[in-house]
Protein backbone atom coordinates (compact mmCIF):
# COMPACT_ATOMS: atom_id res chain seq x y z
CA UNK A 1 0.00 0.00 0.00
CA UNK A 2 1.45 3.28 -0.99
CA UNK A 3 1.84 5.48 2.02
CA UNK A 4 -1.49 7.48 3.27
CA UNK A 5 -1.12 10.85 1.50
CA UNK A 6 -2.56 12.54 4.86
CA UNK A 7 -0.76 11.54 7.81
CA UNK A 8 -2.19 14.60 10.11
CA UNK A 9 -5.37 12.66 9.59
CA UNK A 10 -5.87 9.69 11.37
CA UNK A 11 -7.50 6.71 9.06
CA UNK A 12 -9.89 4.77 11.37
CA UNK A 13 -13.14 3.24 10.09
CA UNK A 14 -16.03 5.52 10.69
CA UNK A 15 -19.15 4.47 11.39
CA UNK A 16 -21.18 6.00 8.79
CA UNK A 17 -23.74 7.70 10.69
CA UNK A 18 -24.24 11.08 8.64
CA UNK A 19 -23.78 9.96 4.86
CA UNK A 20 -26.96 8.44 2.99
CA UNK A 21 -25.32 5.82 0.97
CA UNK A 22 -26.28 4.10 -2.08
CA UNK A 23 -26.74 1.22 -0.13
CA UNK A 24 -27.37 2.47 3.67
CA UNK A 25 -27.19 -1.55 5.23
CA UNK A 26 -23.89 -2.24 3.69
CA UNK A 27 -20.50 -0.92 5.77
CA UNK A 28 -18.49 0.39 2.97
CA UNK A 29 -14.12 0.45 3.21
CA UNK A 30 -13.10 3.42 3.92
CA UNK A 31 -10.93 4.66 0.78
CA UNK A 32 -7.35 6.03 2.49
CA UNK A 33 -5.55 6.34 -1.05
CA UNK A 34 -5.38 5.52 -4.51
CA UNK A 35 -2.28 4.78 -6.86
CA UNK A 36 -2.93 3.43 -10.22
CA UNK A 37 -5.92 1.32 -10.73
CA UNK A 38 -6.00 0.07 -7.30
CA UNK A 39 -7.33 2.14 -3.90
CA UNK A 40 -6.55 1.10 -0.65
CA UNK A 41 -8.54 0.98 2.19
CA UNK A 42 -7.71 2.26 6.22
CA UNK A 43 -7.39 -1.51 6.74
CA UNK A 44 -4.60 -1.95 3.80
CA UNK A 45 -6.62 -3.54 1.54
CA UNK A 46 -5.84 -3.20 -2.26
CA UNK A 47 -8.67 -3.08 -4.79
CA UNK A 48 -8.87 -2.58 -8.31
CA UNK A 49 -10.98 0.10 -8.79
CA UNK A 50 -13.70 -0.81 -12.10
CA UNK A 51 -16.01 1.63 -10.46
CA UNK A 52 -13.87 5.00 -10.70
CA UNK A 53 -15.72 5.54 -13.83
CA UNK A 54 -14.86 6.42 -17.78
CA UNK A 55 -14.10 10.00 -17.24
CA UNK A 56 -13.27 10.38 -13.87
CA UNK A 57 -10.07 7.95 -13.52
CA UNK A 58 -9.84 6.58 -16.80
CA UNK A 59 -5.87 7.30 -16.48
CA UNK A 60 -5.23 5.98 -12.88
CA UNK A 61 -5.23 7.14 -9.51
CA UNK A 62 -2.27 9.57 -8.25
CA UNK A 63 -0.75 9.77 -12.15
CA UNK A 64 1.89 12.24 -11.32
CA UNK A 65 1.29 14.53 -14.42
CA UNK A 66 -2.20 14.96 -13.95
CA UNK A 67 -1.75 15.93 -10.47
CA UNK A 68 1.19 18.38 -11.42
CA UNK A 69 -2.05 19.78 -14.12
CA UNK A 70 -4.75 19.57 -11.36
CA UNK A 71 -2.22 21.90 -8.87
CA UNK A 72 -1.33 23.97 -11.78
CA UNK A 73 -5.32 25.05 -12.51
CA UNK A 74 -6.04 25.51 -9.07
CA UNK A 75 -2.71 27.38 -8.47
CA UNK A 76 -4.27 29.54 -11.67
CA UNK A 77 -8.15 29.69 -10.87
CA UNK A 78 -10.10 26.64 -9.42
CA UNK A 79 -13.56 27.50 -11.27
CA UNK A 80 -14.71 29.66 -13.32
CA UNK A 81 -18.74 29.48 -14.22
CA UNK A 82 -19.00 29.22 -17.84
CA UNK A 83 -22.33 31.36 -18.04
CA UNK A 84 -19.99 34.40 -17.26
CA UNK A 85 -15.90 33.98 -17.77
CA UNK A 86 -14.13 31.62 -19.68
CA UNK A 87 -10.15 30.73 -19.48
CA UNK A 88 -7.66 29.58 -21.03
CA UNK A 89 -7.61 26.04 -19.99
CA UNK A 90 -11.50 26.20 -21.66
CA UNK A 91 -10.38 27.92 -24.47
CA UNK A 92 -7.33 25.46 -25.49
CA UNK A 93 -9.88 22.50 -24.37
CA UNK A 94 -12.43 23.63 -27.16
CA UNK A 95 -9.80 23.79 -29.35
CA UNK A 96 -8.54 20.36 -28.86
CA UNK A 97 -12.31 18.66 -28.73
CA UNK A 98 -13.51 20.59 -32.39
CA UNK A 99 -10.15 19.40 -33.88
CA UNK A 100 -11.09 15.87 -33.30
CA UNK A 101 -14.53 16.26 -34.00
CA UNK A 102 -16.11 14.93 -37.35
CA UNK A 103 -17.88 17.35 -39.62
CA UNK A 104 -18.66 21.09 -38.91
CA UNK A 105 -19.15 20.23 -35.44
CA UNK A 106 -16.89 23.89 -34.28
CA UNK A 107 -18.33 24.46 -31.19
CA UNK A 108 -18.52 22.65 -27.07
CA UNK A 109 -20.54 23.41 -24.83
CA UNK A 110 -19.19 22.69 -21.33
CA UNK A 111 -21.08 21.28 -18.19
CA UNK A 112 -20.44 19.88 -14.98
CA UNK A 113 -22.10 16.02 -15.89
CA UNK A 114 -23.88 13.72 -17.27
CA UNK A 115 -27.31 14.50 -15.94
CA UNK A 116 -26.70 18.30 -16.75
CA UNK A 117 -25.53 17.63 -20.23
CA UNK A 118 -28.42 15.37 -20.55
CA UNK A 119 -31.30 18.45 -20.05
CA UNK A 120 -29.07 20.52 -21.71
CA UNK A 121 -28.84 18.94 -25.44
CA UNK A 122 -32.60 19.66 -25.84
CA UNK A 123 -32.24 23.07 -24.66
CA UNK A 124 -29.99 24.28 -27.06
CA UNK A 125 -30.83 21.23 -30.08
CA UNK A 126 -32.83 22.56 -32.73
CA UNK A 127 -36.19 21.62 -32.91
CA UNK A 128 -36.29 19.48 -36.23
CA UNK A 129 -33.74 17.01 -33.94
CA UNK A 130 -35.63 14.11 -32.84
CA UNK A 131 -35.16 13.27 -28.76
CA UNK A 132 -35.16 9.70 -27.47
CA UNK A 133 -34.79 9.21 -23.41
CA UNK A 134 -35.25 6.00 -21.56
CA UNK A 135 -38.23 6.00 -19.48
CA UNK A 136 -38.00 7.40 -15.80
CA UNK A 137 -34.02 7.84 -16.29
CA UNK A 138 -34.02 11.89 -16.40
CA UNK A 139 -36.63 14.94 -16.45
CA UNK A 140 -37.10 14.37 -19.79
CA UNK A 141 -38.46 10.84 -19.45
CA UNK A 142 -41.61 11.94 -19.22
CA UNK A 143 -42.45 12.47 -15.84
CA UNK A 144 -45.89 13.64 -15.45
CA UNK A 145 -45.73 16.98 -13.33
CA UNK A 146 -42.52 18.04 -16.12
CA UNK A 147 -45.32 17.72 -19.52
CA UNK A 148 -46.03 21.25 -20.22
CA UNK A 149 -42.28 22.74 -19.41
CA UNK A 150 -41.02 19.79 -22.06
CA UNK A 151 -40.92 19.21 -25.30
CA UNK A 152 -41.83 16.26 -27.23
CA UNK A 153 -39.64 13.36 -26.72
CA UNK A 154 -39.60 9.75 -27.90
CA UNK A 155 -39.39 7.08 -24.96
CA UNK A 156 -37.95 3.40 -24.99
CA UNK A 157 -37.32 1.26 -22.06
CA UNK A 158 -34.28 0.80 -19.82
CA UNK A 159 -32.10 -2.03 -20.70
CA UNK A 160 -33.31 -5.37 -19.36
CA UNK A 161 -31.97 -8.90 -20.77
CA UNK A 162 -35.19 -10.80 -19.84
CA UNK A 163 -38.30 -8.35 -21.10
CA UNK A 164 -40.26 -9.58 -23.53
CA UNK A 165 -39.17 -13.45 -23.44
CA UNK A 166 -42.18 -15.99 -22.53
CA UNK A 167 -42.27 -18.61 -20.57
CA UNK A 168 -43.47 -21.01 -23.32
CA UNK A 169 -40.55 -20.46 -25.37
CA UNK A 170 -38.28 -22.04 -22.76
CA UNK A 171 -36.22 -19.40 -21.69
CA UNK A 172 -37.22 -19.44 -17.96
């Protein structure tokens, strides 16, 4: 186990009293550190992390040149809403995402995640653009008290291996 990056903090297993967790009966690890694609627990335990998600630390935990980056930006300015400033770290990013884009596609549009990128396409989509959403996945799945603010949206459902099979083919 790499050594814990904090030592003026004392790693003990808490007891999970004032977080509402995904799943609240479950005691979770607590995460001390991360180097690669493995964390490690208070306890020492190493696991590889297939949960840090695509975007978030695709390139490893503790990769030195994306810390040196990270301490760099913040060193520079930390955030900067995009409704009212823009930077240079923006700016070059915009630059880099329309040069690999296909097409005419010249512009980005930057937001903080998924779900805000998600009820932000049909804001700014034009209208002849068709919409599809999953059912009950986002505001624009059709949720009843959302129908007048929305706009018309085609709806499938959410992935499920075993919908639509019958018992009288033999599948169950």
């Amino acid at each position: 186990m790499p050594s814990y990056p904090f030592p003026y903090i004392t790693p003990t297993a808490q007891t999970m009293d004032h977080i509402f967790h995904r799943f609240p009966k479950l005691t979770l690890p607590v995460v001390a550190c991360g180097e690669g694609m493995f964390v490690y627990d208070t306890d020492g335990n190493e696991y590889l992390d297939a949960c840090g998600g695509a975007a978030v630390s695709c390139l490893g935990h503790s990769d030195p040149d994306v810390k040196r980056a990270i301490v760099d930006q913040l060193d520079r300015i930390p955030f900067a809403h995009t409704a009212f400033y823009t930077s240079d770290a923006a700016e070059m990013l915009a630059n880099r995402l329309t040069a690999m884009a296909p097409g005419n596609l010249d512009r980005v549009y930057f937001v903080s995640g998924g779900s805000e990128a998600t009820e932000t396409v049909p804001a700014v989509a034009p209208s002849t653009v068709s919409r599809l959403a999953r059912w009950q996945q986002t505001a624009i799945s059709g949720a009843a008290q959302f129908d007048s603010l929305l706009f018309e949206t085609h709806h499938i459902a959410s992935c499920y291996e075993y919908r639509g099979r019958s018992r009288s083919a033999g599948l169950f």
